[in-house]
Protein backbone atom coordinates (compact mmCIF):
# COMPACT_ATOMS: atom_id res chain seq x y z
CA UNK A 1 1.33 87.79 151.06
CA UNK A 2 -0.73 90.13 148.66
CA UNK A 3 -0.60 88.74 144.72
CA UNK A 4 0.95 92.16 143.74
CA UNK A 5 4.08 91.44 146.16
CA UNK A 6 4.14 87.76 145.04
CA UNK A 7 3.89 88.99 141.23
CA UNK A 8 7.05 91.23 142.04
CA UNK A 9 8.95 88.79 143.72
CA UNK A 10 8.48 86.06 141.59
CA UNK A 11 9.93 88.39 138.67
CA UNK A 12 12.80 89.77 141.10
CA UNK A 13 13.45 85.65 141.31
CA UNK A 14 13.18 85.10 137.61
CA UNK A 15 15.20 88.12 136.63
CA UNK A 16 18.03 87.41 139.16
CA UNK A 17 17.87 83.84 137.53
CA UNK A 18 18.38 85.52 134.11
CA UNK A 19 21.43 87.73 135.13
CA UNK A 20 22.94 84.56 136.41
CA UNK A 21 22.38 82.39 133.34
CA UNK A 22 23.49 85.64 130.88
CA UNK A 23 26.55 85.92 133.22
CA UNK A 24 27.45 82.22 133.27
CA UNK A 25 27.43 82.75 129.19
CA UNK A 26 29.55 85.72 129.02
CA UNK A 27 31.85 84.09 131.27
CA UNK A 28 32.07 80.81 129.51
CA UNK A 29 32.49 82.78 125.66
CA UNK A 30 35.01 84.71 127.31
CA UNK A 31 36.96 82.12 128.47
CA UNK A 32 36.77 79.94 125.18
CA UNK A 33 37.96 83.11 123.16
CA UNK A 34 41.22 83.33 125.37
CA UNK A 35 43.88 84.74 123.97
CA UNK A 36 47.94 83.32 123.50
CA UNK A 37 50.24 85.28 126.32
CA UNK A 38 52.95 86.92 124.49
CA UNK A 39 55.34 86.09 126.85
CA UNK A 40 54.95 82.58 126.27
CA UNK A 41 56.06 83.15 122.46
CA UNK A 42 59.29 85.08 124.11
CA UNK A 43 60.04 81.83 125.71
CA UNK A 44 59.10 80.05 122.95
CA UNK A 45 61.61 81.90 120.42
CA UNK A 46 64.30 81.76 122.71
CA UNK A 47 64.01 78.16 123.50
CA UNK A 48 63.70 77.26 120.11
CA UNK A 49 66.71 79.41 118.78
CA UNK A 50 68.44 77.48 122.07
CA UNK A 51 67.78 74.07 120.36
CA UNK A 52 68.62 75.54 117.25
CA UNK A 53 72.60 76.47 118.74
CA UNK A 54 73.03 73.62 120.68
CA UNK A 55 72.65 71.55 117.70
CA UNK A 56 76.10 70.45 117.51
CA UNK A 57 75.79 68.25 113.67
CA UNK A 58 74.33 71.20 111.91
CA UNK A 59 75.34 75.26 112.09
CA UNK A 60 71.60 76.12 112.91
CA UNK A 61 73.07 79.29 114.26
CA UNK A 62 71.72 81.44 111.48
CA UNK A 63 67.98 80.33 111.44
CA UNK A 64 65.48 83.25 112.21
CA UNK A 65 62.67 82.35 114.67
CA UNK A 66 59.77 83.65 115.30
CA UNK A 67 56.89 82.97 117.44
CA UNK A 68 53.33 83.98 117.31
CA UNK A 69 50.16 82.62 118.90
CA UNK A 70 52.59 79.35 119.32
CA UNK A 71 53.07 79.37 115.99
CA UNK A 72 56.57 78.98 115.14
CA UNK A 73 57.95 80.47 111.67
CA UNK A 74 61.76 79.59 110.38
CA UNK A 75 63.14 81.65 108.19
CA UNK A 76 67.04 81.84 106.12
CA UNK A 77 68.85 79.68 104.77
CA UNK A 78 70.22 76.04 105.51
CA UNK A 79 73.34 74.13 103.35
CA UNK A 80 70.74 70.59 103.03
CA UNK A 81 67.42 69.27 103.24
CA UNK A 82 68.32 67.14 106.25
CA UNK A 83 69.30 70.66 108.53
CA UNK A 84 66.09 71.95 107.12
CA UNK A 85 64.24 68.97 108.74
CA UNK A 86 66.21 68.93 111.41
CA UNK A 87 65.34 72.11 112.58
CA UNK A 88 61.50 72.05 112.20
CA UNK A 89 61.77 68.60 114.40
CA UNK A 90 63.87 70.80 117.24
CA UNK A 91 61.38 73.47 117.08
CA UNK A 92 58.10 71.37 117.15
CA UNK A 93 60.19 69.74 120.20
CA UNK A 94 60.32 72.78 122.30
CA UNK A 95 57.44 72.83 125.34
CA UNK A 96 54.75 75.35 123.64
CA UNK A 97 55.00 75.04 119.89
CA UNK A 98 51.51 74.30 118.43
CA UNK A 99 52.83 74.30 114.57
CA UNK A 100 56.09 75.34 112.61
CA UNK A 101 55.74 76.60 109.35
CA UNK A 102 59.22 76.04 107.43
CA UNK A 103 59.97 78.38 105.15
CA UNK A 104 63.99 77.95 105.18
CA UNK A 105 65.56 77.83 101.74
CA UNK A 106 68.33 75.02 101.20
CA UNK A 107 71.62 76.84 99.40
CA UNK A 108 74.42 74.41 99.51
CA UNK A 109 77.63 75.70 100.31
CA UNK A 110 79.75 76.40 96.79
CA UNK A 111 82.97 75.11 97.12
């Protein structure tokens, strides 16, 4: 084989080599940079706010849920401390939830 057509193959080698390894990299920043399906946090909100009604020792009913990136925000108000807990430990229970930020406000019931 002339040098000239074993110069040009050896690059054709080397460059094919590159596109490989620059593809391999794209692929694998890609994939690390995924992003949260936001039909998961549908299921998540409904799942939670299912926990929430079920709960048969506290009226959860009127707890606002919302889900994003797994996140999990609570919002309204709750009669005690202890339904306030309770419902943060329901929601971080549900299949999903990667945090719950609690930002229910505790207004006991005036009698």
């Amino acid at each position: 084989m002339p040098r000239s057509e074993q110069g040009a193959r050896t690059w054709r080698l080397r460059s094919g080599r590159e596109t490989i390894l620059l593809m391999s990299l794209a692929l694998a920043a890609v994939s690390g940079c995924a992003t949260f399906d936001p039909w998961e946090d549908t299921r998540i909100e409904a799942d939670v706010k299912a926990q929430l009604v079920a709960e048969k020792g506290a009226n959860l009913t009127r707890v606002g849920v919302l889900s994003s990136n797994g996140a999990v925000y609570l919002s309204g108000a709750v009669e005690s401390a202890d339904q306030k807990a309770q419902a943060e430990t329901l929601a971080k229970g549900v299949r999903g939830v990667r945090r719950v930020v609690n930002s229910l406000d505790v207004r006991p019931v005036a009698r």
